[in-house]
N, C-alpha and C. Protein backbone atom coordinates (compact mmCIF):
# COMPACT_ATOMS: atom_id res chain seq x y z
N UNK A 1 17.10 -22.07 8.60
CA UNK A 1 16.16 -21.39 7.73
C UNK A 1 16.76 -20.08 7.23
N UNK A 2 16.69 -19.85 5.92
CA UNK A 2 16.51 -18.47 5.63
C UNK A 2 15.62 -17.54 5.58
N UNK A 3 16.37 -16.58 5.55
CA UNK A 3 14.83 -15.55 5.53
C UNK A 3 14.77 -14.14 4.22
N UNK A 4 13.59 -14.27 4.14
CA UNK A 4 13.27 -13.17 2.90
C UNK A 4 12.83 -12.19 3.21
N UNK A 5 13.44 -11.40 2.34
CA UNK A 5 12.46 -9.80 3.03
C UNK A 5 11.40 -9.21 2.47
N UNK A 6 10.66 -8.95 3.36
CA UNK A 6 9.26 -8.70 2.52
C UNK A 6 8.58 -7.46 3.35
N UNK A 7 7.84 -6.58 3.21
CA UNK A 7 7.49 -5.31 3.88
C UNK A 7 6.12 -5.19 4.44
N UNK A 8 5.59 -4.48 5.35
CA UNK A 8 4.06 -4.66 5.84
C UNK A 8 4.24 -3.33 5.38
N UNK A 9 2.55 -2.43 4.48
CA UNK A 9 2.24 -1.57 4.00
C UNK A 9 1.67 -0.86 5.13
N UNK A 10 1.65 0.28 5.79
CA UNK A 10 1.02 0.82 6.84
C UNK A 10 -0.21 2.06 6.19
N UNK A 11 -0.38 2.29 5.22
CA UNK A 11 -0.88 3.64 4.85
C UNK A 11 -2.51 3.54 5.15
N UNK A 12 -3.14 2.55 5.32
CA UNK A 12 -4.37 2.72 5.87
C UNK A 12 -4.56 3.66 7.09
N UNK A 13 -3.57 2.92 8.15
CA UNK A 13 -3.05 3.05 9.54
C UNK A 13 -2.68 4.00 9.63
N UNK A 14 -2.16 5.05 9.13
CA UNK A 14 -1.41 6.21 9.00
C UNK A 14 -2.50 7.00 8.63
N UNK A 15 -3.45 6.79 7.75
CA UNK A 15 -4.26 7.81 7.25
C UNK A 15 -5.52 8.05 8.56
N UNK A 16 -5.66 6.12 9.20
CA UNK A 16 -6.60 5.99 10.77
C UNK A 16 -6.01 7.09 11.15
N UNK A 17 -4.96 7.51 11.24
CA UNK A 17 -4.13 8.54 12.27
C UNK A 17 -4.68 9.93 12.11
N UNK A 18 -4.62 10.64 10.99
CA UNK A 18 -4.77 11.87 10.59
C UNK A 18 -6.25 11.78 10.15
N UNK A 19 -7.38 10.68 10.75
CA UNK A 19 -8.78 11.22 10.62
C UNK A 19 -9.07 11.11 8.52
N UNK A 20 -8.14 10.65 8.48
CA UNK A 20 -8.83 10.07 6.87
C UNK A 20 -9.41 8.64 6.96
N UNK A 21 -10.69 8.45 7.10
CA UNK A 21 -11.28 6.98 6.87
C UNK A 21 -11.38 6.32 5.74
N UNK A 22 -11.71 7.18 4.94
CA UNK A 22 -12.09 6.97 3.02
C UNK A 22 -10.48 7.18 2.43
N UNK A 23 -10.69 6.06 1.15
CA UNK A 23 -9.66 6.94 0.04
C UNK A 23 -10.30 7.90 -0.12
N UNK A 24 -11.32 8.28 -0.57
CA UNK A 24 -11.37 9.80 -1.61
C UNK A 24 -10.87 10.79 -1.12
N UNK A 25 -10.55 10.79 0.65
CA UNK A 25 -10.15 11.45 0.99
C UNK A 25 -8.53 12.09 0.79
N UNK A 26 -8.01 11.27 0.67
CA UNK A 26 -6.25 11.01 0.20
C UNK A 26 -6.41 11.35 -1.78
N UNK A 27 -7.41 11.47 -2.61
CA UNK A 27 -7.03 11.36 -3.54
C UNK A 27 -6.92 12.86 -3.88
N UNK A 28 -7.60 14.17 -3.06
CA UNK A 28 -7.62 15.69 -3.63
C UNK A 28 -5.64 15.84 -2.82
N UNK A 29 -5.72 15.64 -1.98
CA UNK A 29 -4.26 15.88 -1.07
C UNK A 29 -3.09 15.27 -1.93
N UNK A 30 -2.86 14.13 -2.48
CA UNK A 30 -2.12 13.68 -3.51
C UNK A 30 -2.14 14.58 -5.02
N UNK A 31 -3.48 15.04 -5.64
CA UNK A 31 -3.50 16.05 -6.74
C UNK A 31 -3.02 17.35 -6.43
N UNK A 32 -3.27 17.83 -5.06
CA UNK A 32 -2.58 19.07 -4.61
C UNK A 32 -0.95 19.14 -4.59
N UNK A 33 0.02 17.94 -4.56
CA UNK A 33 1.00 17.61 -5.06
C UNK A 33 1.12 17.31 -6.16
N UNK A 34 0.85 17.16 -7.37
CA UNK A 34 1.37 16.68 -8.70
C UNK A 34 1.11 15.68 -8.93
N UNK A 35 0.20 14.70 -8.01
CA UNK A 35 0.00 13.01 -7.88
C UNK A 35 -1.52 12.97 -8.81
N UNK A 36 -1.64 12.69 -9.64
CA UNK A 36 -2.76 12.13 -10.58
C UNK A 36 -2.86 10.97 -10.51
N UNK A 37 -3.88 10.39 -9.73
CA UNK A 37 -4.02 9.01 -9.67
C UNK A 37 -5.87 8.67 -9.91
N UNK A 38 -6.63 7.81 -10.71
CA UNK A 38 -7.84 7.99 -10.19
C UNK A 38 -8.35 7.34 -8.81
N UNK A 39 -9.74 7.11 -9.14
CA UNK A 39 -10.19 6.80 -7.64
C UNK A 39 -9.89 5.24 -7.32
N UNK A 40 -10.03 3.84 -8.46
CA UNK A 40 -9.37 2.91 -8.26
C UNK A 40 -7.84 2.88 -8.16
N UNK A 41 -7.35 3.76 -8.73
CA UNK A 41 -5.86 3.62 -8.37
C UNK A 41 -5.40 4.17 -6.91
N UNK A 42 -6.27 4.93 -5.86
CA UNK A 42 -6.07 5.32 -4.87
C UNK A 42 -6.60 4.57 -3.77
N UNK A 43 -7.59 3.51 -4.01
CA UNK A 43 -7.99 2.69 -3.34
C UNK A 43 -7.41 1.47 -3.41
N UNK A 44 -7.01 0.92 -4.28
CA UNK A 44 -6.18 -0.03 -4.22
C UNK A 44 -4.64 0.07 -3.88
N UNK A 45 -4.01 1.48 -4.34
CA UNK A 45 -2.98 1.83 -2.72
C UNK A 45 -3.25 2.02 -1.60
N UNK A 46 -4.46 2.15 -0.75
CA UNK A 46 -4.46 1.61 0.31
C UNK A 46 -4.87 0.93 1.16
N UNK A 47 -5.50 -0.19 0.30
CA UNK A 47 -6.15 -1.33 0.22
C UNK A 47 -5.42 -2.39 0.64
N UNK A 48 -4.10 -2.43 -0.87
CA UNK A 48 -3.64 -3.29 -1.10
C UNK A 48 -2.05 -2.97 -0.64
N UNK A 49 -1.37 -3.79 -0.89
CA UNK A 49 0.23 -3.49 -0.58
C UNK A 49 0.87 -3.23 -2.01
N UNK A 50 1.33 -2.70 -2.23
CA UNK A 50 1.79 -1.99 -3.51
C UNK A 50 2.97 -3.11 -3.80
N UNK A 51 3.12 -3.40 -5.24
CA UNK A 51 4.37 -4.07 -5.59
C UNK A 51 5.51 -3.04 -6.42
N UNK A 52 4.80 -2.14 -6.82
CA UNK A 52 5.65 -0.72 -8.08
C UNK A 52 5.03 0.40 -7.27
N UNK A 53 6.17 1.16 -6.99
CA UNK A 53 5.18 2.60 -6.94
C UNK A 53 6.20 3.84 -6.77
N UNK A 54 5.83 5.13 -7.48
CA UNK A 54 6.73 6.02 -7.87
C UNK A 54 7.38 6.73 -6.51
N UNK A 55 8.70 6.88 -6.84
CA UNK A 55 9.19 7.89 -5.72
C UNK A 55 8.28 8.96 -5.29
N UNK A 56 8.08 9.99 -6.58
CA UNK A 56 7.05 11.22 -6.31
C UNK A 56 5.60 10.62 -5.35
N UNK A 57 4.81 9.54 -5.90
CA UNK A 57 3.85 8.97 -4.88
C UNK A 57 4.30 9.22 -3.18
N UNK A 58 5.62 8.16 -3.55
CA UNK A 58 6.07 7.73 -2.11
C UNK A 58 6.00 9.39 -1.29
N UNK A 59 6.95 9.91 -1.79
CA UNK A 59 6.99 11.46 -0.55
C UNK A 59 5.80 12.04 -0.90
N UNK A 60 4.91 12.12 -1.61
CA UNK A 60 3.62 13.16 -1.32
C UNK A 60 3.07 12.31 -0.43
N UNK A 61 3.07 10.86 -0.26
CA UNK A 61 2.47 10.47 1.12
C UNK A 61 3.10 10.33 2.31
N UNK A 62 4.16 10.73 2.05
CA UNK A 62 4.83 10.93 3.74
C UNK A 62 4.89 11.99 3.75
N UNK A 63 4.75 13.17 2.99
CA UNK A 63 4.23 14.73 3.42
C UNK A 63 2.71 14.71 3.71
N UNK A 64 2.37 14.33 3.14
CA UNK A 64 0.63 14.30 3.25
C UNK A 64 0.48 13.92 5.03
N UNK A 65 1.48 12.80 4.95
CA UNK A 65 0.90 11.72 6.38
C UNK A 65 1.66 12.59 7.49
N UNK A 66 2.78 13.17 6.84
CA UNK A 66 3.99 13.63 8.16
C UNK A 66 4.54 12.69 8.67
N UNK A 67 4.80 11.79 8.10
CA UNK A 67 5.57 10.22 8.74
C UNK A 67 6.95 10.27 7.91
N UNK A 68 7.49 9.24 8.39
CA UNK A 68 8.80 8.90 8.13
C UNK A 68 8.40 7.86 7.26
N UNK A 69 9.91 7.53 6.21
CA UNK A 69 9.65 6.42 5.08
C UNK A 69 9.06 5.12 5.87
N UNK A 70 9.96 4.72 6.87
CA UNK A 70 9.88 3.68 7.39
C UNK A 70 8.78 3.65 8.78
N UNK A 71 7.90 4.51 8.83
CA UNK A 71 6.55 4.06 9.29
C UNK A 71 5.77 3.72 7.94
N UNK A 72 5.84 4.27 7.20
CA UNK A 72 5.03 3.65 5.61
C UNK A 72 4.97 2.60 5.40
N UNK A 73 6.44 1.88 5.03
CA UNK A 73 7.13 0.86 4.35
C UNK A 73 7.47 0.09 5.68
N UNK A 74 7.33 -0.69 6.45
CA UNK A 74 8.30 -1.49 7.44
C UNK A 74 8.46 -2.72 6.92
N UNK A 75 9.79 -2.77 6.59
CA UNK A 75 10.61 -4.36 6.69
C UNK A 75 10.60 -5.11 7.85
N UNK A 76 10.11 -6.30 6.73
CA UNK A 76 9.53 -7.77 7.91
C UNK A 76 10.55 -8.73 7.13
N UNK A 77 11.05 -9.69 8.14
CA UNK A 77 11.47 -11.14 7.46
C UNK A 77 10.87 -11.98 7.53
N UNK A 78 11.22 -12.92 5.94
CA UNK A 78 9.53 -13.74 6.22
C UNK A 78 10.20 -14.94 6.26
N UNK A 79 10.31 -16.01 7.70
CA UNK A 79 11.53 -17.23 7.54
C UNK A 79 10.71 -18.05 5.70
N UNK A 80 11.65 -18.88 5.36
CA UNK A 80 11.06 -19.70 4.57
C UNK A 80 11.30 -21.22 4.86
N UNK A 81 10.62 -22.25 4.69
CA UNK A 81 11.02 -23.20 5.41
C UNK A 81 12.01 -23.82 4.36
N UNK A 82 12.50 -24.84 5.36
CA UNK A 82 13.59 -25.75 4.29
C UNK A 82 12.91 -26.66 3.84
N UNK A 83 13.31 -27.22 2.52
CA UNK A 83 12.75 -28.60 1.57
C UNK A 83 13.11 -29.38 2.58
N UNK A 84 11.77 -29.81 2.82
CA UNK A 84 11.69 -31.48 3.52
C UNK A 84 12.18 -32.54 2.69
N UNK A 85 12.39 -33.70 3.41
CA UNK A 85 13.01 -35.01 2.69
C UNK A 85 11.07 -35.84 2.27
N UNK A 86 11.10 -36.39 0.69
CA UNK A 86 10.01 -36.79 0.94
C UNK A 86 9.29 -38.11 1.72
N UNK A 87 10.38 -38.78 2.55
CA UNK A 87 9.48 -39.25 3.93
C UNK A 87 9.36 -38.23 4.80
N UNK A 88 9.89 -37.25 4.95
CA UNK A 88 9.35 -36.43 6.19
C UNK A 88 7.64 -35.57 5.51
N UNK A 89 7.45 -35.20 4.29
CA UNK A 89 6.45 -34.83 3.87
C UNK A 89 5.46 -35.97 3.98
N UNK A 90 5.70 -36.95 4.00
CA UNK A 90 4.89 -38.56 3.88
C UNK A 90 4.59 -38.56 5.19
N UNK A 91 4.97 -38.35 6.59
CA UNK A 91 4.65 -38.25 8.62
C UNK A 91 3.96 -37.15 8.48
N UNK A 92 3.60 -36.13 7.59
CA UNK A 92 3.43 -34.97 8.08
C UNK A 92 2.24 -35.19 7.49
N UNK A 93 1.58 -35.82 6.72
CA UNK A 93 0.76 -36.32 5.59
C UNK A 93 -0.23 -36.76 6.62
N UNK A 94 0.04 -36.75 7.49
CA UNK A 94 -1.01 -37.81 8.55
C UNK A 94 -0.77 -39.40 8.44
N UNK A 95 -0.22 -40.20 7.72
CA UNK A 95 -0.67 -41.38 7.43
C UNK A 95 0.72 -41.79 8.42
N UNK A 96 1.64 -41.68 8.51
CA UNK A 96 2.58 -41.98 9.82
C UNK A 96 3.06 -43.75 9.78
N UNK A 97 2.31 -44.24 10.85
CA UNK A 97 2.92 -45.86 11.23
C UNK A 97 1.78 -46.37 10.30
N UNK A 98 0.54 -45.90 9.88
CA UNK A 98 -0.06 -46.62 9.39
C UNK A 98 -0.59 -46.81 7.97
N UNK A 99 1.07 -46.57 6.87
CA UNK A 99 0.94 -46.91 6.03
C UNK A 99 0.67 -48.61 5.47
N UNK A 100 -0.08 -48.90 4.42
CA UNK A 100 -0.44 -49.86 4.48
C UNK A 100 1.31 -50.76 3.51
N UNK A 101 0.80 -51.71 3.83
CA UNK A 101 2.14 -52.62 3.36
C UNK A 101 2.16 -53.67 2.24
N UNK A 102 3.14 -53.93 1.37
CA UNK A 102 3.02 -53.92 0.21
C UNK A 102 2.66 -55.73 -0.12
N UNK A 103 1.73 -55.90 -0.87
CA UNK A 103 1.79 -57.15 -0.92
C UNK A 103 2.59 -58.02 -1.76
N UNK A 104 3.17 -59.07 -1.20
CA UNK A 104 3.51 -60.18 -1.76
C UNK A 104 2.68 -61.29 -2.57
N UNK A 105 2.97 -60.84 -3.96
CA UNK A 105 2.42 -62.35 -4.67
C UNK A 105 3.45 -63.65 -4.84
N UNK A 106 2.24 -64.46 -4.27
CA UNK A 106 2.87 -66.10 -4.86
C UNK A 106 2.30 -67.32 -5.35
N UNK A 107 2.86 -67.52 -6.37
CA UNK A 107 2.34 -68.20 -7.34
C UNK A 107 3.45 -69.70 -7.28
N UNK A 108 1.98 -70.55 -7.03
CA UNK A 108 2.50 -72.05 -6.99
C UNK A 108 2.46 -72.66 -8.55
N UNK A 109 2.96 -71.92 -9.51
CA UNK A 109 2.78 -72.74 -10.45
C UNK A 109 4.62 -73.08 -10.58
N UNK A 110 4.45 -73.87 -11.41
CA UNK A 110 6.02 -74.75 -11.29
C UNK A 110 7.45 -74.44 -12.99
C-alpha cells in the first residue's frame, strides 16, 4: 500500500485549551492582528479543516494559541488501498460460492 498525506486540523482543541468555546471568541484576537475575517469565515476555520489558508492567518493563530505549527497542522498518513482484481471485488460483494451458473441452451432441432 501506499500512503498519502493528509493533516488532522487541531484549532478547535487548542482554542478547548485557552478557555475559548465559541468562534466569536477567536474572531476580535485575529482583528487585533491584522486578520479580517467575518463571523462565517471564522467558524468555518474552526469547524472545518481548511484546504487554502494564508500564512498571516496561520501565525496570528499560533500566537493567539501559543502553540507550535505542528500542534495546529499534524500530518497523518492516510494508507490507500490497492485496485482489487475484479473477481476479488465480486467475494467481497457477498455473493462468493454462490454465484448462480450460466445456463446451457439446447435445441433439438436438426
Amino acid at each position: 500500500m501506499t500512503a498519502r498525506l493528509d493533516y488532522k486540523w487541531n484549532l478547535r482543541e487548542l482554542m478547548a485549551r485557552q478557555g475559548m468555546f465559541q468562534t466569536t471568541h477567536l474572531r476580535p484576537k485575529l482583528a487585533e492582528r491584522g486578520i479580517a475575517l467575518s463571523d462565517s469565515q471564522v467558524y468555518r476555520l474552526v469547524v472545518d479543516k481548511p484546504e487554502r489558508l494564508s500564512m498571516k492567518t496561520l501565525i496570528a493563530l499560533i500566537d493567539i494559541l501559543g502553540c507550535a505549527m505542528e500542534d495546529l497542522i499534524e500530518p497523518v498518513a492516510v494508507a490507500q488501498p490497492q485496485r482489487k482484481s475484479a473477481a476479488a471485488a465480486r467475494d467481497e460483494a457477498g455473493v462468493g460460492d454462490f454465484r448462480p451458473k450460466r445456463a446451457k441452451i439446447v435445441t433439438d432441432r436438426p
